[in-house]
C-alpha atoms as a PDB file:
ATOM      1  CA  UNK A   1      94.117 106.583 111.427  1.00  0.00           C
ATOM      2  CA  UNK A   2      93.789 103.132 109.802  1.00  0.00           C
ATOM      3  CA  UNK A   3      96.647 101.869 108.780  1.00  0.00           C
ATOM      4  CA  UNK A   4      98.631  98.950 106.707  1.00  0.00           C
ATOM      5  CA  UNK A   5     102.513  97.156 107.343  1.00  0.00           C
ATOM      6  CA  UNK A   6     104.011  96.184 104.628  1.00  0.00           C
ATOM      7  CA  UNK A   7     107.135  94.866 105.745  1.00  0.00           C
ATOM      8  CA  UNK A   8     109.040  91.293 105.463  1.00  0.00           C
ATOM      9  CA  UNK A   9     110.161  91.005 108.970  1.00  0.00           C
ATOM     10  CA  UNK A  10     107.747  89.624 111.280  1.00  0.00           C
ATOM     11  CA  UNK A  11     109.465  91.421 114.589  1.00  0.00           C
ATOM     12  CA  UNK A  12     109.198  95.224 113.015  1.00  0.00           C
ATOM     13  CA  UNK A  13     105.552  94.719 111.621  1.00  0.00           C
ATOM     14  CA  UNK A  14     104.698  93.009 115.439  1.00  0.00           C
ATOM     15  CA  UNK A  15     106.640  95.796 116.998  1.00  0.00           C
ATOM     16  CA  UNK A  16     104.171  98.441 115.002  1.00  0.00           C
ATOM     17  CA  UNK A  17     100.966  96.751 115.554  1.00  0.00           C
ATOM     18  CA  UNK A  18     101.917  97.147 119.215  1.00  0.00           C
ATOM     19  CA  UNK A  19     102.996 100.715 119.185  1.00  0.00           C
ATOM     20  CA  UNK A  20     100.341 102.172 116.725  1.00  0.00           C
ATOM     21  CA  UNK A  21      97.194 100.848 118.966  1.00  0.00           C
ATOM     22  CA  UNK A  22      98.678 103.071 122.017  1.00  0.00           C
ATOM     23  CA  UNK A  23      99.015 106.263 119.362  1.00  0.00           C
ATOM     24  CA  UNK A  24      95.240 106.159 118.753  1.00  0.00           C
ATOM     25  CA  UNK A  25      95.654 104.283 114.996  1.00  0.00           C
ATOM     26  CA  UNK A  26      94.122 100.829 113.931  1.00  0.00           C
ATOM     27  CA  UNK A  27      96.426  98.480 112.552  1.00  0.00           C
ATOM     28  CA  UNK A  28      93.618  97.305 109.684  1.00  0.00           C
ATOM     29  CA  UNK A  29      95.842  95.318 107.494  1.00  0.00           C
ATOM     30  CA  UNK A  30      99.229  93.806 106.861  1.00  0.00           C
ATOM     31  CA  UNK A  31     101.449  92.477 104.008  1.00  0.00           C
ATOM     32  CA  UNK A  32     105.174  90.545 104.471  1.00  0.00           C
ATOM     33  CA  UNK A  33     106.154  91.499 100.892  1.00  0.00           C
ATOM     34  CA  UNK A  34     106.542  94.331  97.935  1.00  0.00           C
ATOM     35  CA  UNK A  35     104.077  91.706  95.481  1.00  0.00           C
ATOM     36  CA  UNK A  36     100.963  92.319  98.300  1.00  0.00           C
ATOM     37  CA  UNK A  37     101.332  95.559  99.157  1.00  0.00           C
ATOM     38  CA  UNK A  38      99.200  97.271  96.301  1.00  0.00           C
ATOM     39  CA  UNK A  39      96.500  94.589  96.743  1.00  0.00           C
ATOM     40  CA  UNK A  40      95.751  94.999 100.052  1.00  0.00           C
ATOM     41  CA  UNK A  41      96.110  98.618  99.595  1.00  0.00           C
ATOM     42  CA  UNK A  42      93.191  98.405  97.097  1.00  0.00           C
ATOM     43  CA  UNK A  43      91.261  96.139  98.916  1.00  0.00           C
ATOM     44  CA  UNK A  44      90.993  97.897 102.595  1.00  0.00           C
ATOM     45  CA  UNK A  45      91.887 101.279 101.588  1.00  0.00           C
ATOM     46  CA  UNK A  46      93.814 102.855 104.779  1.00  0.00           C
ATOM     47  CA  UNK A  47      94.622 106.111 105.529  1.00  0.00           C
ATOM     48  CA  UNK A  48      98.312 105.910 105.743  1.00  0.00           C
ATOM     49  CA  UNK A  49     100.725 103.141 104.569  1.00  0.00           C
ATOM     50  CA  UNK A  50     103.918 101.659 106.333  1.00  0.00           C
ATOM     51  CA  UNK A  51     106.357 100.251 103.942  1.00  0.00           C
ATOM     52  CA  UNK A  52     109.409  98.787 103.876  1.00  0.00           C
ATOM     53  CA  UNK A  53     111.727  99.658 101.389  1.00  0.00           C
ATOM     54  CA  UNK A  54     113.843  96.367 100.899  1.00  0.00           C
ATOM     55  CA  UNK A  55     111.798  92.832 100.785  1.00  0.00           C
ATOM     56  CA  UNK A  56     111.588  90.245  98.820  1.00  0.00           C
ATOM     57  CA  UNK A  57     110.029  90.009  95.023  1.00  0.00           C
ATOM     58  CA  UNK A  58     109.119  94.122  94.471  1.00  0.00           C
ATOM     59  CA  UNK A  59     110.535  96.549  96.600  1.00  0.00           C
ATOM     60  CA  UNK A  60     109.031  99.303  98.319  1.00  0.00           C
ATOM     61  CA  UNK A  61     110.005 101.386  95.692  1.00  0.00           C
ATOM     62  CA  UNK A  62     108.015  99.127  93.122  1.00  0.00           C
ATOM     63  CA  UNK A  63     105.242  98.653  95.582  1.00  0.00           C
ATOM     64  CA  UNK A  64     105.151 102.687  96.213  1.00  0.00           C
ATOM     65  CA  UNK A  65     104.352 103.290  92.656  1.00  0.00           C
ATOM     66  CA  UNK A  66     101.626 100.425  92.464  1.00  0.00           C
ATOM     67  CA  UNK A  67     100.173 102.404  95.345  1.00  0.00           C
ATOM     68  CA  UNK A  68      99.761 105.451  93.520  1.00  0.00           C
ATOM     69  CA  UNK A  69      98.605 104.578  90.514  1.00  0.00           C
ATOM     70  CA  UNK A  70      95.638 103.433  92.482  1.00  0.00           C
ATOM     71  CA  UNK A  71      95.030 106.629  94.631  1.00  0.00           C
ATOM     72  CA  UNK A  72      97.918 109.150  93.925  1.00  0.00           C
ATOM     73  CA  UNK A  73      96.740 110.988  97.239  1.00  0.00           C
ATOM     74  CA  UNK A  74      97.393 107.814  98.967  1.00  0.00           C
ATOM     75  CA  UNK A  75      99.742 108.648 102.006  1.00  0.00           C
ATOM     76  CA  UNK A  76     102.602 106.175 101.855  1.00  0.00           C
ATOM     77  CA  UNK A  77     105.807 106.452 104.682  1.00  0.00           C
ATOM     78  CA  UNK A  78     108.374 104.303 104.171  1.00  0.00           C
ATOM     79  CA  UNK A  79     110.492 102.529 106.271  1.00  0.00           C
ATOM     80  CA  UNK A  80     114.030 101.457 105.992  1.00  0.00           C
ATOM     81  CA  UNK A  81     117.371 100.433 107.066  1.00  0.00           C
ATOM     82  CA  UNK A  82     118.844 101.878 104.112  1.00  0.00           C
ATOM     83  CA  UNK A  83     120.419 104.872 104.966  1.00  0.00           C
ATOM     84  CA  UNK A  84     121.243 107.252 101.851  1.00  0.00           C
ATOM     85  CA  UNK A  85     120.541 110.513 100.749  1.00  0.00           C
ATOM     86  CA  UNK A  86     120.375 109.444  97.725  1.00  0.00           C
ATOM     87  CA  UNK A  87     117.757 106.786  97.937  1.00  0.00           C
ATOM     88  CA  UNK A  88     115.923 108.945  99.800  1.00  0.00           C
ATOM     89  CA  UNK A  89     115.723 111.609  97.656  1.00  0.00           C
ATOM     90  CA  UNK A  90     114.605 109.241  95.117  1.00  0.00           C
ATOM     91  CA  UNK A  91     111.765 108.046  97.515  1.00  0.00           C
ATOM     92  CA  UNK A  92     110.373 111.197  98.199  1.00  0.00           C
ATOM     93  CA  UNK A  93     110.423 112.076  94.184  1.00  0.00           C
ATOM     94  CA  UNK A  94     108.174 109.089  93.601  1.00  0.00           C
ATOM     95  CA  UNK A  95     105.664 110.381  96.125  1.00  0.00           C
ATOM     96  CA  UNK A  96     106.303 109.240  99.594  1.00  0.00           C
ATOM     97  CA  UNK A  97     105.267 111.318 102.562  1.00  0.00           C
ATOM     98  CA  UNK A  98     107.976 110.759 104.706  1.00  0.00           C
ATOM     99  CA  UNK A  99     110.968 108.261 105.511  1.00  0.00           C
ATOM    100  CA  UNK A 100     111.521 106.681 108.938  1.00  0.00           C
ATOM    101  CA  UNK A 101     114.537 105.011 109.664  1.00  0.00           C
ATOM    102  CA  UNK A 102     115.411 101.756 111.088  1.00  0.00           C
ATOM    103  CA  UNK A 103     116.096 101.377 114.126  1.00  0.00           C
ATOM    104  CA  UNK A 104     113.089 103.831 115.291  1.00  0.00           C
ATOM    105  CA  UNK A 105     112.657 105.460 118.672  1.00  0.00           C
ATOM    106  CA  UNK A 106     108.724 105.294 120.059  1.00  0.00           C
ATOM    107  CA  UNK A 107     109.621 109.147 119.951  1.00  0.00           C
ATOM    108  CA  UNK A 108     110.529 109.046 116.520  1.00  0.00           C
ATOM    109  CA  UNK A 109     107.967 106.515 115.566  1.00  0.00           C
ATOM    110  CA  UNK A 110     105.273 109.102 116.964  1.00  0.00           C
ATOM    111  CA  UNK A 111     106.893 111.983 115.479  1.00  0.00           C
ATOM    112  CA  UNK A 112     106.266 110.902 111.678  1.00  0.00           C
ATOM    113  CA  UNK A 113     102.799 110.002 112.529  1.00  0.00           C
ATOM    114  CA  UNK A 114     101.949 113.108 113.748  1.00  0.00           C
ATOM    115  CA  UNK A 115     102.034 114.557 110.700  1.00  0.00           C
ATOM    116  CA  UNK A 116      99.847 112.579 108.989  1.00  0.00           C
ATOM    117  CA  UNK A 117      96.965 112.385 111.716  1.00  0.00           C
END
């Protein structure tokens, strides 16, 4: 799959362009904040979208709906330290495919992609 980061720490979105290569998925794109996300969405088109759910200037949240109001079949995990049913809940109702929480496993890392591929 080709992907996108979106995600305001340097060490996670490094971490994933590692691990994604040796899952079979191009890393085509990146972003280190909520305000890029939906253009570089728009401009390289991926098949799946990492994005964090807490940066700086929009959220994930915020980005997530900019996102699908430019494809709504876009496929959009997000990925977060924030641990909460209830925010979860919430990101799922606005259209994400699937949350992944920080700190991931490889194992669990592979796992969510999986069911996108």
């Amino acid at each position: 799959m080709k992907i996108i980061i979106v995600d305001d720490n340097e060490i996670t979105r490094d971490l994933m362009k590692t691990l994604l290569p040796s899952m079979g998925h191009q890393v085509v794109g990146e972003a280190c904040n909520g305000n890029d996300a939906a253009g570089v969405f728009a401009e390289l088109r991926p098949d799946l979208v990492l994005l964090d759910l807490v940066m700086p200037g929009k959220t994930g949240l915020e980005a997530l709906k900019e996102i699908l109001a430019i494809d709504p079949a876009a496929k959009v995990i997000m990925v977060t330290a924030v641990q909460q049913d209830g925010i979860s809940r919430e990101l799922l109702a606005a259209g994400a495919m699937a949350i992944l929480n920080k700190p991931f496993s490889y194992a669990e890392f592979e796992q969510v992609l999986k069911r996108f591929s």
